[in-house]
C-alpha atoms as a PDB file:
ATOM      1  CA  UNK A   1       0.000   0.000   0.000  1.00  0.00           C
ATOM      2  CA  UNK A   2       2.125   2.860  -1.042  1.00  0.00           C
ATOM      3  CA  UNK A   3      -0.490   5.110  -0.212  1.00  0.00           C
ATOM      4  CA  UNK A   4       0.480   4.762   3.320  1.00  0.00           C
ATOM      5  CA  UNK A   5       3.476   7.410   2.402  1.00  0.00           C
ATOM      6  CA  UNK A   6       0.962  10.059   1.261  1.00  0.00           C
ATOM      7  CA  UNK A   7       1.323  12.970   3.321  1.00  0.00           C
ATOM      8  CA  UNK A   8       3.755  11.967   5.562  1.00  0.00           C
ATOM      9  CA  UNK A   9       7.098  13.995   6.353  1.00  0.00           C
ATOM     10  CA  UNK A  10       9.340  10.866   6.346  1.00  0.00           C
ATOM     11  CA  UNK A  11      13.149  11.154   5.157  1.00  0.00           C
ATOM     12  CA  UNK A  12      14.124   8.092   2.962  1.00  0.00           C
ATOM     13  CA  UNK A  13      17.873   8.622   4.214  1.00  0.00           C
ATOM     14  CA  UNK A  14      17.510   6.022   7.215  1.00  0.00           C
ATOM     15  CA  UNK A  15      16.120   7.442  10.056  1.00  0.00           C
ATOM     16  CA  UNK A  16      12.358   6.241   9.685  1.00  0.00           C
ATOM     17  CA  UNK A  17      11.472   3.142  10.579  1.00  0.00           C
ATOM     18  CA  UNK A  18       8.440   2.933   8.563  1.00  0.00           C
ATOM     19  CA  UNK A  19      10.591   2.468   5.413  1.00  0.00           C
ATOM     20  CA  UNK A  20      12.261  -0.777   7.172  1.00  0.00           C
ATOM     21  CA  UNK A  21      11.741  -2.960   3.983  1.00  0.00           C
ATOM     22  CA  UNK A  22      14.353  -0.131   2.106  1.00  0.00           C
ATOM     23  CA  UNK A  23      17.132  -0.337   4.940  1.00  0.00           C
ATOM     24  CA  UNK A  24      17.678   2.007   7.489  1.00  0.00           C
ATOM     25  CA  UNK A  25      20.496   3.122  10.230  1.00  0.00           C
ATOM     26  CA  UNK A  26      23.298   0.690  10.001  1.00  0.00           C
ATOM     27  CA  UNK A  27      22.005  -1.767   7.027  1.00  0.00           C
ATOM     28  CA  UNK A  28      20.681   1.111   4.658  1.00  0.00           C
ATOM     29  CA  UNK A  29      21.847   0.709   1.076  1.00  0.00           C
ATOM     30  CA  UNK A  30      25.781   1.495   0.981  1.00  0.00           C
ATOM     31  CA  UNK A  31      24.721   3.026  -2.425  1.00  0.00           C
ATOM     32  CA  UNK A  32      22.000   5.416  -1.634  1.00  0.00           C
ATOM     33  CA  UNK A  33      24.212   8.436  -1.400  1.00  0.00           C
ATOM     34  CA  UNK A  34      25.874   7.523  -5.129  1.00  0.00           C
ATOM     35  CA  UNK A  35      22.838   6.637  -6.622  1.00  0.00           C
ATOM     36  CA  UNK A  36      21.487  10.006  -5.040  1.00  0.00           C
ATOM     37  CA  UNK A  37      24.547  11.682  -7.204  1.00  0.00           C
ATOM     38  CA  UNK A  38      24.297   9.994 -10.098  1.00  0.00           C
ATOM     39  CA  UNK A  39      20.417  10.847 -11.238  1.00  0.00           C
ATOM     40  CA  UNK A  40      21.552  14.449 -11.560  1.00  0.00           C
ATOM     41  CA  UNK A  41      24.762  13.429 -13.349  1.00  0.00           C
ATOM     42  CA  UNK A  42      22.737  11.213 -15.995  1.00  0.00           C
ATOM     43  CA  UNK A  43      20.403  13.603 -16.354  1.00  0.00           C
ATOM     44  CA  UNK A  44      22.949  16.652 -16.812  1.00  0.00           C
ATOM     45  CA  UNK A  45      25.100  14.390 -19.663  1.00  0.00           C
ATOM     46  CA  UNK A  46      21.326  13.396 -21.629  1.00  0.00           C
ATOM     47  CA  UNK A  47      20.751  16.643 -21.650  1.00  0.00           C
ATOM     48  CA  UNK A  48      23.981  18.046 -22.392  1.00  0.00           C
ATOM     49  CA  UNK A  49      24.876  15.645 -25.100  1.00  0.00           C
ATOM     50  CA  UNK A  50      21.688  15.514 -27.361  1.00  0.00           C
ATOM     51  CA  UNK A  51      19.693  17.922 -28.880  1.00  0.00           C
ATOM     52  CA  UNK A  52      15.940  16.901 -28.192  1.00  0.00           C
ATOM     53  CA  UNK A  53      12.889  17.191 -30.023  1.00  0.00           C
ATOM     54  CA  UNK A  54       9.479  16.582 -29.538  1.00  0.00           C
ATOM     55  CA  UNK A  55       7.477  14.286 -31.378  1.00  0.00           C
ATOM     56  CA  UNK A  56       6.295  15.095 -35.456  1.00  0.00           C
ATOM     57  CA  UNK A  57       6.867  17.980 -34.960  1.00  0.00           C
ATOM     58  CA  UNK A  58       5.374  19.165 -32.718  1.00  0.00           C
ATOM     59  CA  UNK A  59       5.790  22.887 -30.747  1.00  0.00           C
ATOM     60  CA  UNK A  60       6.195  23.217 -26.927  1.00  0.00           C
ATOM     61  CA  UNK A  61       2.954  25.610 -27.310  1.00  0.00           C
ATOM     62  CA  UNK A  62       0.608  22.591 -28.668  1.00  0.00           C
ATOM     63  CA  UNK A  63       2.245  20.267 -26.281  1.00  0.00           C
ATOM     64  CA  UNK A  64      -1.122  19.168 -23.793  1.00  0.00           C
ATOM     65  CA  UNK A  65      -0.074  19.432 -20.215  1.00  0.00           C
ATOM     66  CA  UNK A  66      -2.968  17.961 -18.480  1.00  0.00           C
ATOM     67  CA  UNK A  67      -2.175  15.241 -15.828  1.00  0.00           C
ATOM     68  CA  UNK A  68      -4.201  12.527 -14.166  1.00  0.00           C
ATOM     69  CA  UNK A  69      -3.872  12.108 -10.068  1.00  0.00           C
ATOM     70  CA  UNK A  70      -2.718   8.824  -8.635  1.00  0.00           C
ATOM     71  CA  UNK A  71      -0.060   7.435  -6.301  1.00  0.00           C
ATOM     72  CA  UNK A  72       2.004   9.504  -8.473  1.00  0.00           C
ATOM     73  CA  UNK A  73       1.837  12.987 -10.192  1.00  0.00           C
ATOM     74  CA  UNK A  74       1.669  11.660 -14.248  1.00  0.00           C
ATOM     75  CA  UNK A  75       0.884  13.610 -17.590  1.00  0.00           C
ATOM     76  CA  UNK A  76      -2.364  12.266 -19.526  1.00  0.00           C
ATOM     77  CA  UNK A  77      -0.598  12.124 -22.760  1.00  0.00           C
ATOM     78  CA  UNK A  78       2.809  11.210 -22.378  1.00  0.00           C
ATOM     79  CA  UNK A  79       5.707  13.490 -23.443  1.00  0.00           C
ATOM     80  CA  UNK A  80       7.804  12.076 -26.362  1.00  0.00           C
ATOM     81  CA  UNK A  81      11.218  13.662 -26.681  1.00  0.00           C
ATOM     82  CA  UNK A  82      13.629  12.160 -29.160  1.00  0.00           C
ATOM     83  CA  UNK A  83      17.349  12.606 -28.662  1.00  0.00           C
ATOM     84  CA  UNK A  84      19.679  13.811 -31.923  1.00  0.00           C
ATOM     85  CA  UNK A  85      22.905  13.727 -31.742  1.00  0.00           C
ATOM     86  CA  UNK A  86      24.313  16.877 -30.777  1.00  0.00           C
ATOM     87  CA  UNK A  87      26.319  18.875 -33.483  1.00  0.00           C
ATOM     88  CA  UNK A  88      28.877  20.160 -30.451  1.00  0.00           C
ATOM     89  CA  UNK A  89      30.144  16.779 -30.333  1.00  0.00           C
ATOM     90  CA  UNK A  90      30.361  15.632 -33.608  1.00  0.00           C
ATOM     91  CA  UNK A  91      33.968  15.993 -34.231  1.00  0.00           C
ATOM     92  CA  UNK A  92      35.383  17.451 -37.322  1.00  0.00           C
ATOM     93  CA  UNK A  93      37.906  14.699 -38.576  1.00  0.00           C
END
């Protein structure tokens, strides 16, 4: 029931006990801090290394940004972004 975690102010870092089944105090993940780091990092280099553009295209101005509720915050029609290779990194050889 992940519902439970609604509204709550719990900190996934280890110090609640109500997220026991994720590790916490001494026998949290040893990777949670890295993994932490790295979303930013993979996120930075996707960006940073394609160009991106939306689906037939399309313009950010028709793009419908209606979402549905659930556990979750999601859009109703889901952005598609396709990655081109990015003309700063094609080397001139």
């Amino acid at each position: 029931m992940p519902e439970r975690f609604m509204g709550s102010n719990m900190d996934y870092k280890g110090q609640d006990l109500q997220l026991i089944p994720f590790g916490s105090g001494r026998r949290i993940c040893p990777g949670l801090p890295l993994a932490s780091r790295m979303v930013h990092l993979m996120l930075a280099s996707l960006l940073r290394s394609f160009d991106w553009k939306l689906h037939d295209e399309m313009s950010p101005q028709d793009m419908d940004m209606s979402h549905k509720l659930g556990i979750t915050l999601r859009k109703e029609i889901p952005l598609l972004a396709i990655p081109h290779r990015s003309s700063r990194l094609i080397s001139n050889s």
